[in-house]
C-alpha atoms as a PDB file:
ATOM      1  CA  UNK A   1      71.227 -38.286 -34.314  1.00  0.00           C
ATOM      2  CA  UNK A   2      72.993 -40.839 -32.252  1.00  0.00           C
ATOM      3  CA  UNK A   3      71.063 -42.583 -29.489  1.00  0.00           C
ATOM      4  CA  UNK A   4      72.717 -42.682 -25.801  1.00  0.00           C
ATOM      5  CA  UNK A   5      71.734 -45.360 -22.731  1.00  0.00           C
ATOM      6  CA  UNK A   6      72.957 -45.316 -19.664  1.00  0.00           C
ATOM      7  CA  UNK A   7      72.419 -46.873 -16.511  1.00  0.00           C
ATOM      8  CA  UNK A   8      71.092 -44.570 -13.544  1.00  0.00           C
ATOM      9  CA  UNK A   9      69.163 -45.501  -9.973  1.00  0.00           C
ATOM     10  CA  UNK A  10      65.785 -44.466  -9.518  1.00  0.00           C
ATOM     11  CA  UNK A  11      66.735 -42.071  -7.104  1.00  0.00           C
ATOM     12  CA  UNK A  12      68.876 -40.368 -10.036  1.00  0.00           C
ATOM     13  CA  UNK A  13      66.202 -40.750 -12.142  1.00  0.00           C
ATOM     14  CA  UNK A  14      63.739 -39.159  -9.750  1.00  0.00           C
ATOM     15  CA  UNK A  15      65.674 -36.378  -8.813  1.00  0.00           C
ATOM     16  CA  UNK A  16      66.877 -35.124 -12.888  1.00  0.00           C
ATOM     17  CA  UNK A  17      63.316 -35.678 -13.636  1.00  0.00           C
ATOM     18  CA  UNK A  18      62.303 -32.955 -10.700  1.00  0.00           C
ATOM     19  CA  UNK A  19      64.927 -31.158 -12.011  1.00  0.00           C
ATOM     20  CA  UNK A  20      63.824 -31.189 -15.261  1.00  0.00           C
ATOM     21  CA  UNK A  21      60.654 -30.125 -14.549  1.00  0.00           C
ATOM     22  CA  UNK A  22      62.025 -27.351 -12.708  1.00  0.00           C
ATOM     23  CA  UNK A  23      63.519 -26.120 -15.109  1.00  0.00           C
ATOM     24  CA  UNK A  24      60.858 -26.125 -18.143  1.00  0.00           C
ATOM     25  CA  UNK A  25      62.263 -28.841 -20.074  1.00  0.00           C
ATOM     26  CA  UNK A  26      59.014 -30.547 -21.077  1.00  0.00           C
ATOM     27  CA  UNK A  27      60.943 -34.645 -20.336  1.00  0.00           C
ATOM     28  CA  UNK A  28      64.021 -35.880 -18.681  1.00  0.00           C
ATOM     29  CA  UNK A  29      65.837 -36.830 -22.492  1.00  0.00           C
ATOM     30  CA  UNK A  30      65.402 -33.153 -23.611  1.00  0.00           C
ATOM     31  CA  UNK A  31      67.318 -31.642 -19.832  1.00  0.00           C
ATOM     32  CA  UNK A  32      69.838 -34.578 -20.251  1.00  0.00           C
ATOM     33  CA  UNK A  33      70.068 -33.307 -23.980  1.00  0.00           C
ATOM     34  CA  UNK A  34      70.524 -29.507 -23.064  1.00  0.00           C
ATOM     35  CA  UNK A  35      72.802 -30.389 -20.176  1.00  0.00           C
ATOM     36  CA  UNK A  36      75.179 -32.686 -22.455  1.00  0.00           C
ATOM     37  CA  UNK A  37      75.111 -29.595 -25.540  1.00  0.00           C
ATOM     38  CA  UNK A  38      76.242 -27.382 -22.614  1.00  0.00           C
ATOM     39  CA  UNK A  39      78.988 -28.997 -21.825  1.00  0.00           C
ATOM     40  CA  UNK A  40      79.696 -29.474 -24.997  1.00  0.00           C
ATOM     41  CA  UNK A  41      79.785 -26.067 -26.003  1.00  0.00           C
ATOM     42  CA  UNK A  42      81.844 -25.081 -22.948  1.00  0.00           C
ATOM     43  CA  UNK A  43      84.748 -27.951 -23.860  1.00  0.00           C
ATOM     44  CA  UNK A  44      84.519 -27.005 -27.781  1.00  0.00           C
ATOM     45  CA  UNK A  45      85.752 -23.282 -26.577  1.00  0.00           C
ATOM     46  CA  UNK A  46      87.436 -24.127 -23.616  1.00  0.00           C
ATOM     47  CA  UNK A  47      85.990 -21.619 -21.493  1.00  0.00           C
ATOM     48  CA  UNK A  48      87.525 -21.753 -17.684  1.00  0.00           C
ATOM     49  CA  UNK A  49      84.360 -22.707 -15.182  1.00  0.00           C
ATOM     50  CA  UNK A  50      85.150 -18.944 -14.085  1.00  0.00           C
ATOM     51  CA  UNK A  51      84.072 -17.732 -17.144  1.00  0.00           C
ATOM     52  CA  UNK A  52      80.794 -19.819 -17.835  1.00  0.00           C
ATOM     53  CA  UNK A  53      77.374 -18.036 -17.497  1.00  0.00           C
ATOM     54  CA  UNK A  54      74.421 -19.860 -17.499  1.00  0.00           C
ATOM     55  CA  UNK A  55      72.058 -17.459 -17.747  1.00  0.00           C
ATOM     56  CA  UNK A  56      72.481 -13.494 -19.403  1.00  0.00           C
ATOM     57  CA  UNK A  57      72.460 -12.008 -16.121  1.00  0.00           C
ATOM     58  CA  UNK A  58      75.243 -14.013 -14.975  1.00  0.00           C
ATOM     59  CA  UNK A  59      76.636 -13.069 -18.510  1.00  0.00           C
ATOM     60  CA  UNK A  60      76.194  -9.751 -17.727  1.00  0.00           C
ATOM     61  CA  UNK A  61      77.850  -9.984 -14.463  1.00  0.00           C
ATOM     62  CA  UNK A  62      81.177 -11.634 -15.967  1.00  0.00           C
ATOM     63  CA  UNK A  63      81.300  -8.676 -18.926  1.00  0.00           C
ATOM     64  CA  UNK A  64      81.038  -5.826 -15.744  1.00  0.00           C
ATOM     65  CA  UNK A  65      83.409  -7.563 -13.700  1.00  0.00           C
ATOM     66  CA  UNK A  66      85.948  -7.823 -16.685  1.00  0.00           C
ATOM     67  CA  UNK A  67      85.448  -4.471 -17.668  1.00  0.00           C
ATOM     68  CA  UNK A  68      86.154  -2.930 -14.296  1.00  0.00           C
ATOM     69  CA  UNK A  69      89.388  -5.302 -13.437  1.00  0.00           C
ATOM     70  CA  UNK A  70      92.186  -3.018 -13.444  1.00  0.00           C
ATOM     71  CA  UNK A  71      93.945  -3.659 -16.646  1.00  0.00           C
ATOM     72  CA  UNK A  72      97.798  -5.595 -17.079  1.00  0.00           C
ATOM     73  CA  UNK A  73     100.001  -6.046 -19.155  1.00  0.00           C
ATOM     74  CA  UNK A  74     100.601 -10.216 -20.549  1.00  0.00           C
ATOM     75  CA  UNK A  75     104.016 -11.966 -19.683  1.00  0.00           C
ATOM     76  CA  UNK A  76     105.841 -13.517 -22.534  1.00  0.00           C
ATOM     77  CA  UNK A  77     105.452 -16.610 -20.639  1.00  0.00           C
ATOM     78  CA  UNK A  78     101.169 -15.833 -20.377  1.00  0.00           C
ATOM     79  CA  UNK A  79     101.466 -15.588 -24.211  1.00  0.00           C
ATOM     80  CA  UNK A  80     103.585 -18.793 -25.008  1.00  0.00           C
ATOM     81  CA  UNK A  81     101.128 -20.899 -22.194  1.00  0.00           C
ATOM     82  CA  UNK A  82      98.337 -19.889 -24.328  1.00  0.00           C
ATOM     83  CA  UNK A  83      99.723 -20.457 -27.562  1.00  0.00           C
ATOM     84  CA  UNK A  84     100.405 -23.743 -26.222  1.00  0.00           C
ATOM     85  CA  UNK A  85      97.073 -24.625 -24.949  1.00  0.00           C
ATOM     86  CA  UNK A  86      95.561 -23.527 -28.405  1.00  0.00           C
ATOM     87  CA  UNK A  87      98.119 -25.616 -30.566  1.00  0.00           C
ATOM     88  CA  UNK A  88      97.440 -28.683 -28.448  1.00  0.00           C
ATOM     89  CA  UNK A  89      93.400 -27.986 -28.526  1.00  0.00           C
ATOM     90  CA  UNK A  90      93.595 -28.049 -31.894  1.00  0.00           C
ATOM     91  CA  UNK A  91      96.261 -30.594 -33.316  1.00  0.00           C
ATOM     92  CA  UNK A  92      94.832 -33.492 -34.965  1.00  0.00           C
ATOM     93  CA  UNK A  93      94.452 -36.182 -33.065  1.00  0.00           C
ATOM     94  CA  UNK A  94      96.991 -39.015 -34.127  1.00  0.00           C
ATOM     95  CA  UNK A  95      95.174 -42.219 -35.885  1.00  0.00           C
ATOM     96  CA  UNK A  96      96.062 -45.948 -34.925  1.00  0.00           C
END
């Protein structure tokens, strides 16, 4: 595991580590930790900020609201903007 410093104020500091405890993370390095695999996660699949749940009721909420959208049709154009986005996600990333 690769080890991360970074500069913060103590008023940061004071405020993720209220945070933190908030939240049930038992120090501040394991909610920085969680917060940074989150993002992660959400950049690795590329999921729109509109469809990020943090929690399974908000989950739930996203599924419902999908289900019950009134249903259409993709454009050509949708297709090929997508198709796009995926190829350039995914291209290897040029050396040198």
């Amino acid at each position: 595991m690769t080890r991360l410093s970074i500069p913060i104020s103590e008023d940061i500091k004071s405020k993720l580590e209220s945070r933190a405890a908030e939240s049930g993370y038992v120090s501040l390095e394991a909610y920085i930790a969680a917060l940074l695999n989150d993002e992660a996660k959400q950049i690795e699949f590329g999921a729109p900020k509109s469809a990020t749940a943090r929690t399974r009721a908000e989950l739930e909420t996203l599924v419902l609201e999908g289900l019950h959208s009134p249903a259409s049709e993709m454009s050509s154009k949708e297709w090929q903007e997508i198709r796009a986005d995926l190829i350039a996600r995914h291209r290897p990333a040029k050396a040198g």
